[in-house]
PDB file of N, CA and C in Angstrom:
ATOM      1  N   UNK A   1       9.149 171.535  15.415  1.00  0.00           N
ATOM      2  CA  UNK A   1      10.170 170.519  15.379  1.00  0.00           C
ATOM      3  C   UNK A   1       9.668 169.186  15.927  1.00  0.00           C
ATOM      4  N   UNK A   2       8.772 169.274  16.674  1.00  0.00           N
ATOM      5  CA  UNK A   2       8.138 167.870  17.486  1.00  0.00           C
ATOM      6  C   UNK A   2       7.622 166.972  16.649  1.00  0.00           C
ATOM      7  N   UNK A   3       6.375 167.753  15.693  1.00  0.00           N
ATOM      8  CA  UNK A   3       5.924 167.161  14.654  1.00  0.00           C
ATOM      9  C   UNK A   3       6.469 166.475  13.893  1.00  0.00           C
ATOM     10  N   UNK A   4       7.953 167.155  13.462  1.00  0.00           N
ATOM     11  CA  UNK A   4       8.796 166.272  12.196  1.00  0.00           C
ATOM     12  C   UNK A   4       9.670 165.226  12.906  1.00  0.00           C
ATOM     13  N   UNK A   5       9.990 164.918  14.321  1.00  0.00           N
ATOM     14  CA  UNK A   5      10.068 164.026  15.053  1.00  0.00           C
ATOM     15  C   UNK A   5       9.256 163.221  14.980  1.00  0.00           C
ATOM     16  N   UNK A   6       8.086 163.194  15.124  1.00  0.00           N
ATOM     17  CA  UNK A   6       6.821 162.443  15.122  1.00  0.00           C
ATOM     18  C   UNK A   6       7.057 161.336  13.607  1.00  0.00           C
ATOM     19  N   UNK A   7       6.760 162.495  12.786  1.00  0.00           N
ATOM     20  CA  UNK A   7       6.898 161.827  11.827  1.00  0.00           C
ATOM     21  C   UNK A   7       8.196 161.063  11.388  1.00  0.00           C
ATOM     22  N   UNK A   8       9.608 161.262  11.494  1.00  0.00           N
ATOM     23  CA  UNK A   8      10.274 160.784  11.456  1.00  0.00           C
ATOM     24  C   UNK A   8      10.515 159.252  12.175  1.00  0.00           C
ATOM     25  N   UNK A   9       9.600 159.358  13.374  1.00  0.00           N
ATOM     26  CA  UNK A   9       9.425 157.702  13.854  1.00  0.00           C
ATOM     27  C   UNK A   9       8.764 157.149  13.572  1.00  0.00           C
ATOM     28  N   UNK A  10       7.552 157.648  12.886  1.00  0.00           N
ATOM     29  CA  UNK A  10       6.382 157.203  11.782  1.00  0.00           C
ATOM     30  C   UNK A  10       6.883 156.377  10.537  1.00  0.00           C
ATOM     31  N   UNK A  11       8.199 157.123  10.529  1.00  0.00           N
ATOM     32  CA  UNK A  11       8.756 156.757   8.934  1.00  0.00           C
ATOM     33  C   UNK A  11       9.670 155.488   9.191  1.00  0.00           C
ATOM     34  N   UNK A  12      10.466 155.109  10.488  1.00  0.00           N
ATOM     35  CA  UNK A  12      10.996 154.501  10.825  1.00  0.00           C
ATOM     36  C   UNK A  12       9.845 153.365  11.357  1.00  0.00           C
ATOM     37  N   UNK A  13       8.894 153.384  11.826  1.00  0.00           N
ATOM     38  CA  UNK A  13       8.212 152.290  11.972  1.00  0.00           C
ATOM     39  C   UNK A  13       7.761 151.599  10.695  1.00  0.00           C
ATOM     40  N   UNK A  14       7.563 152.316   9.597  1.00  0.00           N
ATOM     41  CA  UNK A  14       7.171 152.026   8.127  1.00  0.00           C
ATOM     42  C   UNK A  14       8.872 151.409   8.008  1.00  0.00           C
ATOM     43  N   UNK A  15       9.484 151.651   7.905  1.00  0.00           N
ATOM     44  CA  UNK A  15      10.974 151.147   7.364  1.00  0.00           C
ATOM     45  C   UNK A  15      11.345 149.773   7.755  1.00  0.00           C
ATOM     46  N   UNK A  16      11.029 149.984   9.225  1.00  0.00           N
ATOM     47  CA  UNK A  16      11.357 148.456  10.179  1.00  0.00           C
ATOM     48  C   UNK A  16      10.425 147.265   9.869  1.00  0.00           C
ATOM     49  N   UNK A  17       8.852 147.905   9.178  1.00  0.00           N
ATOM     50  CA  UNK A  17       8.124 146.723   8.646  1.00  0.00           C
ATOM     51  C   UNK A  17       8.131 146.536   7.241  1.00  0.00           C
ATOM     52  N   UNK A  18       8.907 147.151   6.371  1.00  0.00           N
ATOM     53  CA  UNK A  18       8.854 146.784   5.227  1.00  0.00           C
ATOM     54  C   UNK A  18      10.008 145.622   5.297  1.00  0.00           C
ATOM     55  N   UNK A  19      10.829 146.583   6.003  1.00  0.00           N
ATOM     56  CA  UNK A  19      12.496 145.450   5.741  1.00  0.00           C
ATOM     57  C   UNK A  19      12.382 144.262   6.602  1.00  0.00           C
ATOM     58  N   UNK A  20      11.628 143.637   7.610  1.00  0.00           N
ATOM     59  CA  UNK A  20      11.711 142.709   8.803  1.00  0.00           C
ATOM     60  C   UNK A  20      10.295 141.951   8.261  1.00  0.00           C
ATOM     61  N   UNK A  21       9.237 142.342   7.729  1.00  0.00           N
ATOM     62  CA  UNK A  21       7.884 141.570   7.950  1.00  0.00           C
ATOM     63  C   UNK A  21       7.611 141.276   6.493  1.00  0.00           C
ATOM     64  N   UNK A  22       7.661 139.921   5.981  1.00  0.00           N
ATOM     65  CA  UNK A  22       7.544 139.473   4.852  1.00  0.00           C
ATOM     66  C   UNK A  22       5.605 139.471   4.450  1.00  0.00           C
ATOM     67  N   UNK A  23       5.074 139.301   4.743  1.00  0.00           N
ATOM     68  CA  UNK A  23       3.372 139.281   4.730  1.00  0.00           C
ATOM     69  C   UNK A  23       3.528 141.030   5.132  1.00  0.00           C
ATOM     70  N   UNK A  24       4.004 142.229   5.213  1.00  0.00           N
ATOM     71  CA  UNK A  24       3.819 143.331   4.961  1.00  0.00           C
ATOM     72  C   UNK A  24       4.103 143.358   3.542  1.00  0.00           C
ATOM     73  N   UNK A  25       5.200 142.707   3.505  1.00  0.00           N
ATOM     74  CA  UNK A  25       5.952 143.150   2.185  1.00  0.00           C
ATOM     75  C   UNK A  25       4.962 142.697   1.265  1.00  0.00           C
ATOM     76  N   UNK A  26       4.268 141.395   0.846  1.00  0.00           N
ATOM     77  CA  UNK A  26       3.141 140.784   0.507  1.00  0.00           C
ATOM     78  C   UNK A  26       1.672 141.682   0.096  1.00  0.00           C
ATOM     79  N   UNK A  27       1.417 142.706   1.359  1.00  0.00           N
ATOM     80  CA  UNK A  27       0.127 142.993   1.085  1.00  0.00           C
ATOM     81  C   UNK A  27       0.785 144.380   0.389  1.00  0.00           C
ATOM     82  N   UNK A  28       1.442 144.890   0.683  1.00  0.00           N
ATOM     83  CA  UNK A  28       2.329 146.502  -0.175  1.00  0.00           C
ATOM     84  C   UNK A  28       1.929 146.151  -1.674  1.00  0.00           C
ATOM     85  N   UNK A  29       2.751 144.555  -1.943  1.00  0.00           N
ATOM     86  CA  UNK A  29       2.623 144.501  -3.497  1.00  0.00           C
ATOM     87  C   UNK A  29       1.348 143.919  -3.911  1.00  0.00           C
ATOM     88  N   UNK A  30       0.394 143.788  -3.353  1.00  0.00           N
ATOM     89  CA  UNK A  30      -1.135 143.505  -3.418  1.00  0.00           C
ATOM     90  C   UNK A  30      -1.863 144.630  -3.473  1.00  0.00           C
ATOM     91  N   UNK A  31      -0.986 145.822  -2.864  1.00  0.00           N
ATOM     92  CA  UNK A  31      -1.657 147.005  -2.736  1.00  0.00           C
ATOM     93  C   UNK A  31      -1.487 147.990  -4.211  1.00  0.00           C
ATOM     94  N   UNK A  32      -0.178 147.663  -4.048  1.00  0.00           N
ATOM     95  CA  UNK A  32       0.254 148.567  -5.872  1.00  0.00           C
ATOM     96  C   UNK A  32      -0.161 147.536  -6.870  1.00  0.00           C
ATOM     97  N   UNK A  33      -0.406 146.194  -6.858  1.00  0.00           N
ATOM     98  CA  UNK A  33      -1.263 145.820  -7.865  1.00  0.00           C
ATOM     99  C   UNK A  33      -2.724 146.120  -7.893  1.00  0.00           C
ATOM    100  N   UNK A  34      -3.537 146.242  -6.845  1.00  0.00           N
ATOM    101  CA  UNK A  34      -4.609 146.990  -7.195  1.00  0.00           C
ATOM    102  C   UNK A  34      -4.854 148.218  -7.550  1.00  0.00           C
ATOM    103  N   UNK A  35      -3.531 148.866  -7.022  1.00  0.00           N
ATOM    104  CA  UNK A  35      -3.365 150.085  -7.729  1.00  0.00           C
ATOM    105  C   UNK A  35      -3.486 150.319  -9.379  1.00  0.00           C
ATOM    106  N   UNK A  36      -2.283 149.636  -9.452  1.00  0.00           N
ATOM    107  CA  UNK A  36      -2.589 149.402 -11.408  1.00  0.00           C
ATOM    108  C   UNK A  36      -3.912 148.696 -11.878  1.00  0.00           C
ATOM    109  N   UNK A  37      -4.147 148.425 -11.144  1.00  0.00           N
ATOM    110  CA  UNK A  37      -5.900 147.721 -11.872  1.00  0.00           C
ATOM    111  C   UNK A  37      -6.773 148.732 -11.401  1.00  0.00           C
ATOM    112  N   UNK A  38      -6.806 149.460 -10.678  1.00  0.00           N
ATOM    113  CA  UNK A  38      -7.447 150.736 -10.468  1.00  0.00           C
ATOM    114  C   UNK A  38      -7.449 151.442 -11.588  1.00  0.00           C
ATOM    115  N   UNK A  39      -5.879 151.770 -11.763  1.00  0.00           N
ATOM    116  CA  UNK A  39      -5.794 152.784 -12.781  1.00  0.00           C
ATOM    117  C   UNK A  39      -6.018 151.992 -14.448  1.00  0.00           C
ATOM    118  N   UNK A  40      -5.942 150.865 -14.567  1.00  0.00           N
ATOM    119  CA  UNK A  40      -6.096 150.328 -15.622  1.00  0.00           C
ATOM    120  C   UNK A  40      -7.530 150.010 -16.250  1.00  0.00           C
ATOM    121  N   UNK A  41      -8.145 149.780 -15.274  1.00  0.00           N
ATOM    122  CA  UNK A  41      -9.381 149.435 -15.298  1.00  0.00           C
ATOM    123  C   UNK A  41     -10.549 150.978 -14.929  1.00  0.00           C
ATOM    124  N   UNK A  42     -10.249 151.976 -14.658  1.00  0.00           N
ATOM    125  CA  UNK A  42     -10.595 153.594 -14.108  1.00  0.00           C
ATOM    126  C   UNK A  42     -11.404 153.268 -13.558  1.00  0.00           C
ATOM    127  N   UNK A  43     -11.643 152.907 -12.377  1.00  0.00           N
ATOM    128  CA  UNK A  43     -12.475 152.543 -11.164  1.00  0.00           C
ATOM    129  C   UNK A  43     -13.058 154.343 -11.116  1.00  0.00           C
ATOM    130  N   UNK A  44     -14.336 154.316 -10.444  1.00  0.00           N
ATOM    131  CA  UNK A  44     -14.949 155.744  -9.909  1.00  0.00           C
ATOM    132  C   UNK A  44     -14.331 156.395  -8.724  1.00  0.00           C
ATOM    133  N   UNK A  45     -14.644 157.308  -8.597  1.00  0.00           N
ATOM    134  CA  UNK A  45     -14.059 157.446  -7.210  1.00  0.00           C
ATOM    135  C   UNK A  45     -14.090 156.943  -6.093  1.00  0.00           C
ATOM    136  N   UNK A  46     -15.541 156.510  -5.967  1.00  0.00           N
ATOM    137  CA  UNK A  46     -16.582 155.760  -4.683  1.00  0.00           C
ATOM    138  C   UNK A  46     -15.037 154.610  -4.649  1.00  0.00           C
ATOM    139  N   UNK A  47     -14.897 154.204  -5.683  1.00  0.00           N
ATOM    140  CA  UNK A  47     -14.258 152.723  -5.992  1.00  0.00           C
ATOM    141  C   UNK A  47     -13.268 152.931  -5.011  1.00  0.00           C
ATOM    142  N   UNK A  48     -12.647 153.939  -5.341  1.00  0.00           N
ATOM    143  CA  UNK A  48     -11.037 154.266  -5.478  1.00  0.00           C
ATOM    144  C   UNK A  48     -10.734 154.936  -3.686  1.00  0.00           C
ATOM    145  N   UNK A  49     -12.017 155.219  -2.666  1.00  0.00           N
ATOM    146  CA  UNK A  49     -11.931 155.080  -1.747  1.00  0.00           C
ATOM    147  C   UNK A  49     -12.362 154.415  -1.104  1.00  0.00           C
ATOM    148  N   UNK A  50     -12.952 153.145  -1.064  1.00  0.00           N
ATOM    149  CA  UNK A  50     -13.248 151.751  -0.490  1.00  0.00           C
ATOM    150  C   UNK A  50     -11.244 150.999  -0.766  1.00  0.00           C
ATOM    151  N   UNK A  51     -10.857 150.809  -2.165  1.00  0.00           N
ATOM    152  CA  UNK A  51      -9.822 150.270  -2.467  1.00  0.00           C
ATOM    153  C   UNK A  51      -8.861 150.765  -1.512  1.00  0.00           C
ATOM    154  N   UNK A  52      -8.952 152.311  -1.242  1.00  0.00           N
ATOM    155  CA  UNK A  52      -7.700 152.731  -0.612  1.00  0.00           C
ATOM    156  C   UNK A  52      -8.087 152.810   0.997  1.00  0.00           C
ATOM    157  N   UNK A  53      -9.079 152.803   1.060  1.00  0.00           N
ATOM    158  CA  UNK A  53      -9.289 152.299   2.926  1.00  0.00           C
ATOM    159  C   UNK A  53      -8.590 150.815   3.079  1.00  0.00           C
ATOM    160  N   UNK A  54      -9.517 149.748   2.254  1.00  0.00           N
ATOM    161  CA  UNK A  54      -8.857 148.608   2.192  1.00  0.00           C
ATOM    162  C   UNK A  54      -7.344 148.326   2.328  1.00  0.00           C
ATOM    163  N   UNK A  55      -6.726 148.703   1.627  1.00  0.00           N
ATOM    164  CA  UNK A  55      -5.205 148.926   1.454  1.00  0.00           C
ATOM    165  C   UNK A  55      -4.942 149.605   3.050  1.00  0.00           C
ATOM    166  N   UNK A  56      -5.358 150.583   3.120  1.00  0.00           N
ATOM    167  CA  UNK A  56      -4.268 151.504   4.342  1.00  0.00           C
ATOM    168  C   UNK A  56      -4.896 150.364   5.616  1.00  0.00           C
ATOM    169  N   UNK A  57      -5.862 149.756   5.921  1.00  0.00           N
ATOM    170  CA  UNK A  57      -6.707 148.644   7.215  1.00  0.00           C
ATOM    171  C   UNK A  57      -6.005 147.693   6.706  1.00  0.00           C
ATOM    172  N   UNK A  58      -5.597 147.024   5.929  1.00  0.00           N
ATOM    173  CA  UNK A  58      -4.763 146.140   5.835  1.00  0.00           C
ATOM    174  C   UNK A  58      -3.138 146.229   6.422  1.00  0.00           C
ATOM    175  N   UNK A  59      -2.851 146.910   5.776  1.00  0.00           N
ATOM    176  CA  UNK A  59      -1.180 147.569   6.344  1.00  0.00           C
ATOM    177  C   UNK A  59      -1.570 148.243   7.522  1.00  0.00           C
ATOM    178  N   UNK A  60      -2.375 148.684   7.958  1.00  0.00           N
ATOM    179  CA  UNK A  60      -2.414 149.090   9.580  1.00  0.00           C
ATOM    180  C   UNK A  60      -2.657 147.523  10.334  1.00  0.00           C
ATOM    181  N   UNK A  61      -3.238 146.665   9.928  1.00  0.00           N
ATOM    182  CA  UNK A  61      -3.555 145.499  10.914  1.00  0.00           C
ATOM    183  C   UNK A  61      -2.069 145.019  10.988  1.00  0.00           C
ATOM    184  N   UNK A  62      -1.682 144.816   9.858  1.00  0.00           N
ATOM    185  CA  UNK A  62      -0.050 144.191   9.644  1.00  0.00           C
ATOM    186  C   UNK A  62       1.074 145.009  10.986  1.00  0.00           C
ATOM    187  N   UNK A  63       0.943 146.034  10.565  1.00  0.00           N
ATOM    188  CA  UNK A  63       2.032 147.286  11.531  1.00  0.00           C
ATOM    189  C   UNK A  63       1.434 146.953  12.999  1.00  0.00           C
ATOM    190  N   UNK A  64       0.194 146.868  13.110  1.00  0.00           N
ATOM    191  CA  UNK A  64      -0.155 146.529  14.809  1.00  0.00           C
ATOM    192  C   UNK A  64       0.214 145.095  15.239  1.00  0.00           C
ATOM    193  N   UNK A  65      -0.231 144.450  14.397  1.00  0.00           N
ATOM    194  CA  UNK A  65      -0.105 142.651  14.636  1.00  0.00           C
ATOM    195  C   UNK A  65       1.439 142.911  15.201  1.00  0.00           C
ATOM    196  N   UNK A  66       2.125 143.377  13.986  1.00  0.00           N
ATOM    197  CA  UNK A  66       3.714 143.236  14.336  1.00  0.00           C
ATOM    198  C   UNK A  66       4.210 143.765  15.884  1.00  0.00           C
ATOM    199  N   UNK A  67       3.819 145.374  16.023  1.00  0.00           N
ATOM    200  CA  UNK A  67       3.860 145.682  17.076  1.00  0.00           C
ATOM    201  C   UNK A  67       3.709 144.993  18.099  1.00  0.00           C
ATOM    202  N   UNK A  68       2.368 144.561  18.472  1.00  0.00           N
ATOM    203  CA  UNK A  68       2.096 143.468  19.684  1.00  0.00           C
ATOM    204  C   UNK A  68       2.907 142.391  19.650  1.00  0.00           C
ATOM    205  N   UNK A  69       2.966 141.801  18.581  1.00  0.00           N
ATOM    206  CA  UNK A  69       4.307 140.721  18.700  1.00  0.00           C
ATOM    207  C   UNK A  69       5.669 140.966  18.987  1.00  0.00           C
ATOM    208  N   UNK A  70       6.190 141.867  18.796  1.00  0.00           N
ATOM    209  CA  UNK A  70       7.445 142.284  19.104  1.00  0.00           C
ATOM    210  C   UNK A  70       7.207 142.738  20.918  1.00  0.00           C
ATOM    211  N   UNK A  71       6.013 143.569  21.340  1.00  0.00           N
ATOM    212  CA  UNK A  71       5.814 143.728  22.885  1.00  0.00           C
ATOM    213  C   UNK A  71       5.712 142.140  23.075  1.00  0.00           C
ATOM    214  N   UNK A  72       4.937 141.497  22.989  1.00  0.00           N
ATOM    215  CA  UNK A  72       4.920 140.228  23.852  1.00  0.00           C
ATOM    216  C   UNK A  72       6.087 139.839  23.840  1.00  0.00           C
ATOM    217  N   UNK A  73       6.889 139.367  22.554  1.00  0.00           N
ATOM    218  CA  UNK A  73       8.254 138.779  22.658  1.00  0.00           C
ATOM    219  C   UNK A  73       9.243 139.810  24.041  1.00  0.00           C
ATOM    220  N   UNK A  74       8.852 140.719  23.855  1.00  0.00           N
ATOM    221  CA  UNK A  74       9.621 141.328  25.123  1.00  0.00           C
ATOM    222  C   UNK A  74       9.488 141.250  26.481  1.00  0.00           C
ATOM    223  N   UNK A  75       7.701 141.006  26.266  1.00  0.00           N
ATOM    224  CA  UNK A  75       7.442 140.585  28.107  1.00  0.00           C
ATOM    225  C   UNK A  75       7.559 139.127  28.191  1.00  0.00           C
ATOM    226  N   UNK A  76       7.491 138.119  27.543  1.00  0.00           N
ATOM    227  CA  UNK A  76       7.655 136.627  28.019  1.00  0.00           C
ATOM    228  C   UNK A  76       8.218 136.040  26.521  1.00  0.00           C
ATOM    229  N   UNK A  77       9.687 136.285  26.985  1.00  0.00           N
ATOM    230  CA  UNK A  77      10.450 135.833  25.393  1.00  0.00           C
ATOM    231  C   UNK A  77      10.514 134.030  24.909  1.00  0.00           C
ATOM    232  N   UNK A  78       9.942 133.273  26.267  1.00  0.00           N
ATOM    233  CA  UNK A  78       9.409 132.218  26.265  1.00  0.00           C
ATOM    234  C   UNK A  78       8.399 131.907  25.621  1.00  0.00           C
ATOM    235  N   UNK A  79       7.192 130.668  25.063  1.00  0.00           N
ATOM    236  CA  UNK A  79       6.341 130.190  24.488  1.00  0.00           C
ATOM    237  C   UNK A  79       5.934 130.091  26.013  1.00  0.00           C
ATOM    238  N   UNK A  80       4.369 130.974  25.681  1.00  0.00           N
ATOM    239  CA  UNK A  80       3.612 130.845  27.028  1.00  0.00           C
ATOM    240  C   UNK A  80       1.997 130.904  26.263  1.00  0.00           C
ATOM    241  N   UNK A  81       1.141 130.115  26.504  1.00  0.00           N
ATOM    242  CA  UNK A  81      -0.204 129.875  26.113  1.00  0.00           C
ATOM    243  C   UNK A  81      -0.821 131.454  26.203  1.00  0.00           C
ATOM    244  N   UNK A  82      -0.613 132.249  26.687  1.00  0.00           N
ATOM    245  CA  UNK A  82      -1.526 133.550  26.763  1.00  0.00           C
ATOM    246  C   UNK A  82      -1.080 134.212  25.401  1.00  0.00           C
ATOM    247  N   UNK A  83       0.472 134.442  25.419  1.00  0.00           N
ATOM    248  CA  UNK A  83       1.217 135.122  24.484  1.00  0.00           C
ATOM    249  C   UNK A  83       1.033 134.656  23.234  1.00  0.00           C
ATOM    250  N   UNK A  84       0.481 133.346  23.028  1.00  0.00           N
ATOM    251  CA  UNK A  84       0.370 133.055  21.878  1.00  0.00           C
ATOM    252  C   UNK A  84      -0.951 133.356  21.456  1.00  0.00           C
ATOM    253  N   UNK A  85      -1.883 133.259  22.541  1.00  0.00           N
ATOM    254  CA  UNK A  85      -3.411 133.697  22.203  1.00  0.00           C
ATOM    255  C   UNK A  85      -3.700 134.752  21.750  1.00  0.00           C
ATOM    256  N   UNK A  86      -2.964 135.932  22.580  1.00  0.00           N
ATOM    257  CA  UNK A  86      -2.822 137.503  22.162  1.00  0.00           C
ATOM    258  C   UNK A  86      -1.910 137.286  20.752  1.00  0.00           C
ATOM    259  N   UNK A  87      -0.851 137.036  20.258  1.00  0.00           N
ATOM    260  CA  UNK A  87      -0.711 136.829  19.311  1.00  0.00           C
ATOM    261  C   UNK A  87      -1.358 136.070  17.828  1.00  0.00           C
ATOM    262  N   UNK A  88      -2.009 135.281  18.154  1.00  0.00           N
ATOM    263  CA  UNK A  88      -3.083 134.676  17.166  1.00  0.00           C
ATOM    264  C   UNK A  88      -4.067 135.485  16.931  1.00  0.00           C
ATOM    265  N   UNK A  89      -4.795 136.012  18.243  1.00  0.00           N
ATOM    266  CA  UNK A  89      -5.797 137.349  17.791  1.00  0.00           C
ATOM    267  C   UNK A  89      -5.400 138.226  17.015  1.00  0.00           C
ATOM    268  N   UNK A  90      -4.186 138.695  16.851  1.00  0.00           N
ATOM    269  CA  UNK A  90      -3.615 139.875  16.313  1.00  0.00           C
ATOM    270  C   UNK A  90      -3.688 139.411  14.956  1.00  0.00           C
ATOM    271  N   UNK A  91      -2.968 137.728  14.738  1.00  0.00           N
ATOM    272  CA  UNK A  91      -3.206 137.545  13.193  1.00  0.00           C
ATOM    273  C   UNK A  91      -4.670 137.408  12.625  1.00  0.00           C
ATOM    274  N   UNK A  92      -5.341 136.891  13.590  1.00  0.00           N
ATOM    275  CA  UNK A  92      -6.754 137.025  13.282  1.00  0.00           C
ATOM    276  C   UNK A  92      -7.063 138.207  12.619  1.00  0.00           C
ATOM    277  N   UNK A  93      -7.617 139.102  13.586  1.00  0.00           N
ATOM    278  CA  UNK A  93      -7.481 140.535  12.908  1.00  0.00           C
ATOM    279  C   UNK A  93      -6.865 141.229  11.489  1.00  0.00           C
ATOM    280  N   UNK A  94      -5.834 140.839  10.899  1.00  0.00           N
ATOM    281  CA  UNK A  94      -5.224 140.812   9.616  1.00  0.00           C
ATOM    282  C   UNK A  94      -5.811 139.891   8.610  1.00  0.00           C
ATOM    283  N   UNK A  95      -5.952 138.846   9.157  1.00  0.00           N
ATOM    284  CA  UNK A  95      -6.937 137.493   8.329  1.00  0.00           C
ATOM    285  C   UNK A  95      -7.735 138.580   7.952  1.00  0.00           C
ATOM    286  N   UNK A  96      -8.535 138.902   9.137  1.00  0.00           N
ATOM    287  CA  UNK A  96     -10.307 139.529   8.813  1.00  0.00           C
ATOM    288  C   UNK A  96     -10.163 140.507   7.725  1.00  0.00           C
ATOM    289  N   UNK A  97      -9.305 141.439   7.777  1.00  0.00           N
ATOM    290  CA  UNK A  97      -9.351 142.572   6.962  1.00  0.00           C
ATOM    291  C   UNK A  97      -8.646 142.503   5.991  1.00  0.00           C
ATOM    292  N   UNK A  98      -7.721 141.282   5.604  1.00  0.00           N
ATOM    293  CA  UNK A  98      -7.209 140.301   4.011  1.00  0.00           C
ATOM    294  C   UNK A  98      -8.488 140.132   3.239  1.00  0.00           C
ATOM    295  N   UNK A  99      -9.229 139.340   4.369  1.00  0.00           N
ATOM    296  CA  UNK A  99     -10.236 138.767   3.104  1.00  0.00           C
ATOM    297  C   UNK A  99     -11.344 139.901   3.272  1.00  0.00           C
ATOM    298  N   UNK A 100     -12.019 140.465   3.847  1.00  0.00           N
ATOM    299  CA  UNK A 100     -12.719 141.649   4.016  1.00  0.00           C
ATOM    300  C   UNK A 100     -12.342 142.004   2.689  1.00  0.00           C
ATOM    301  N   UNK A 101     -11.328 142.733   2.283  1.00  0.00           N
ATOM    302  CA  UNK A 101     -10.144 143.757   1.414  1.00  0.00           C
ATOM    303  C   UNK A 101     -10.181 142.603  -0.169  1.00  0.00           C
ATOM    304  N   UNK A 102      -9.743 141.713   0.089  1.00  0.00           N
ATOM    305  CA  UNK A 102     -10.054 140.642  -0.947  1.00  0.00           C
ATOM    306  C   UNK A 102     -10.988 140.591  -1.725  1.00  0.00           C
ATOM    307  N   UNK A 103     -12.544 140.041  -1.156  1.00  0.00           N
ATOM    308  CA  UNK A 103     -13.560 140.092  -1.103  1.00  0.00           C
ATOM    309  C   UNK A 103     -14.461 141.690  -2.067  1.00  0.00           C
ATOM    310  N   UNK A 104     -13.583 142.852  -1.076  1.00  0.00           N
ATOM    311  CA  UNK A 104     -13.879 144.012  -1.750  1.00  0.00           C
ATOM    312  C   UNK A 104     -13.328 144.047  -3.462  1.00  0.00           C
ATOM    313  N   UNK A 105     -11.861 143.680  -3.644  1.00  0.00           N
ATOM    314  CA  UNK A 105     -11.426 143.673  -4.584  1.00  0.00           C
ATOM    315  C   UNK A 105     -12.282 143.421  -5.296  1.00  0.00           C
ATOM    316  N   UNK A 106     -12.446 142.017  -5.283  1.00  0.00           N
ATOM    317  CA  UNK A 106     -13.086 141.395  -6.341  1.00  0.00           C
ATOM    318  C   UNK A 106     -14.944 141.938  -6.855  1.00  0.00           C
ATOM    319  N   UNK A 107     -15.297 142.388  -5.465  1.00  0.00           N
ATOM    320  CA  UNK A 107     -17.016 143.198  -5.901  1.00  0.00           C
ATOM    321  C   UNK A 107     -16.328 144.426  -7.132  1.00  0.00           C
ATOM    322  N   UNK A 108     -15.289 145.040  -6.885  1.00  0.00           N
ATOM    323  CA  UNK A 108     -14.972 146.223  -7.507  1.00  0.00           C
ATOM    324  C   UNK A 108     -14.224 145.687  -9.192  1.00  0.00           C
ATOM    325  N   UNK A 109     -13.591 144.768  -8.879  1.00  0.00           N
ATOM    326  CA  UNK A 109     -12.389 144.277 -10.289  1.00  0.00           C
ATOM    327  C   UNK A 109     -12.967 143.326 -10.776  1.00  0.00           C
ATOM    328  N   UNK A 110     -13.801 142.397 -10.710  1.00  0.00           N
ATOM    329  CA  UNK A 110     -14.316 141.034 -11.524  1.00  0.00           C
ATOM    330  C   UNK A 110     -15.067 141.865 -12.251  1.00  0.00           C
ATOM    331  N   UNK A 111     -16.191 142.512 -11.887  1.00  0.00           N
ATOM    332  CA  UNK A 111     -17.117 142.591 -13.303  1.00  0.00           C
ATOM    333  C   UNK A 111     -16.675 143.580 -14.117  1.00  0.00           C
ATOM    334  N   UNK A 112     -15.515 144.526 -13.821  1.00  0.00           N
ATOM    335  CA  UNK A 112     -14.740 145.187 -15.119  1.00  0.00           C
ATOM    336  C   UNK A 112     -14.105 144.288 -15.594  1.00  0.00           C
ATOM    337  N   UNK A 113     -13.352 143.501 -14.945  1.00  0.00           N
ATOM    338  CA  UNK A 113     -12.358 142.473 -15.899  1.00  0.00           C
ATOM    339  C   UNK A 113     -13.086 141.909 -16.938  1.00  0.00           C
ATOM    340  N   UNK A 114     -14.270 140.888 -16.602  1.00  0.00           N
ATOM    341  CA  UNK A 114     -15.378 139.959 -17.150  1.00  0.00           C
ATOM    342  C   UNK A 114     -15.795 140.725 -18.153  1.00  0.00           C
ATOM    343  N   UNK A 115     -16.172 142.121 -18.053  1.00  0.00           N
ATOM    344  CA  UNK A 115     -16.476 143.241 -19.517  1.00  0.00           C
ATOM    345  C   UNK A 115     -15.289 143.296 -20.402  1.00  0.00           C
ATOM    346  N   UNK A 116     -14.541 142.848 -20.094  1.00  0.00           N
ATOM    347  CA  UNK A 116     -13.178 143.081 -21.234  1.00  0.00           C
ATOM    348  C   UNK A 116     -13.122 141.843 -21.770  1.00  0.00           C
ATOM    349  N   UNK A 117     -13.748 140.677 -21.300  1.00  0.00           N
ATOM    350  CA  UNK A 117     -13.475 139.735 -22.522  1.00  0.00           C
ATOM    351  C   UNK A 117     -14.797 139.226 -22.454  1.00  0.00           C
TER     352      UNK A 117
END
């Protein structure tokens, strides 16, 4: 029973960032569009687990960024120079693994696309 507790707040942390965090919502549909170009384009497998690490390090940076921001807003609900530093790192971190993930896309999807026309 603990386990499906577990998971049940698992599912609720997924719920609270789809519905509250617009740049989650953003990389989700970045994620099911590479999905369909995955499947449209039949990437290898190698492909198809670089794409889906990418995807899940992306939405994990997003779900943490958020996290820490919602803790800081709780310990100093004020604009305080630290809180914003720890908060900028956090977006940092999401930056990195956008374009990281980006970057990957495109080694994997440009030169199939470019073969189709």
């Amino acid at each position: 029973m603990k386990i499906l507790r577990s998971f049940g707040f698992a599912w609720q942390g997924l719920r609270y960032s789809f519905a509250t965090q617009l740049n989650f919502k953003i990389h989700l549909l970045l994620a099911l569009f590479a999905t369909g170009l995955g499947i449209g384009l039949q990437i290898s497998t190698a492909e198809w687990m670089l794409v889906l690490f990418c995807m899940a390090i992306v939405l994990f940076a997003e779900m943490v960024n958020t996290a820490i921001e919602k803790l800081c807003d709780l310990v100093e609900p004020r604009i305080h120079p630290q809180i914003k530093l720890v908060k900028d790192i956090t977006a940092g971190a999401v930056l990195i693994s956008a374009v990281v993930s980006a970057v990957t896309g495109a080694i994997i999807f440009l030169p199939k696309i470019i073969l189709l026309f």
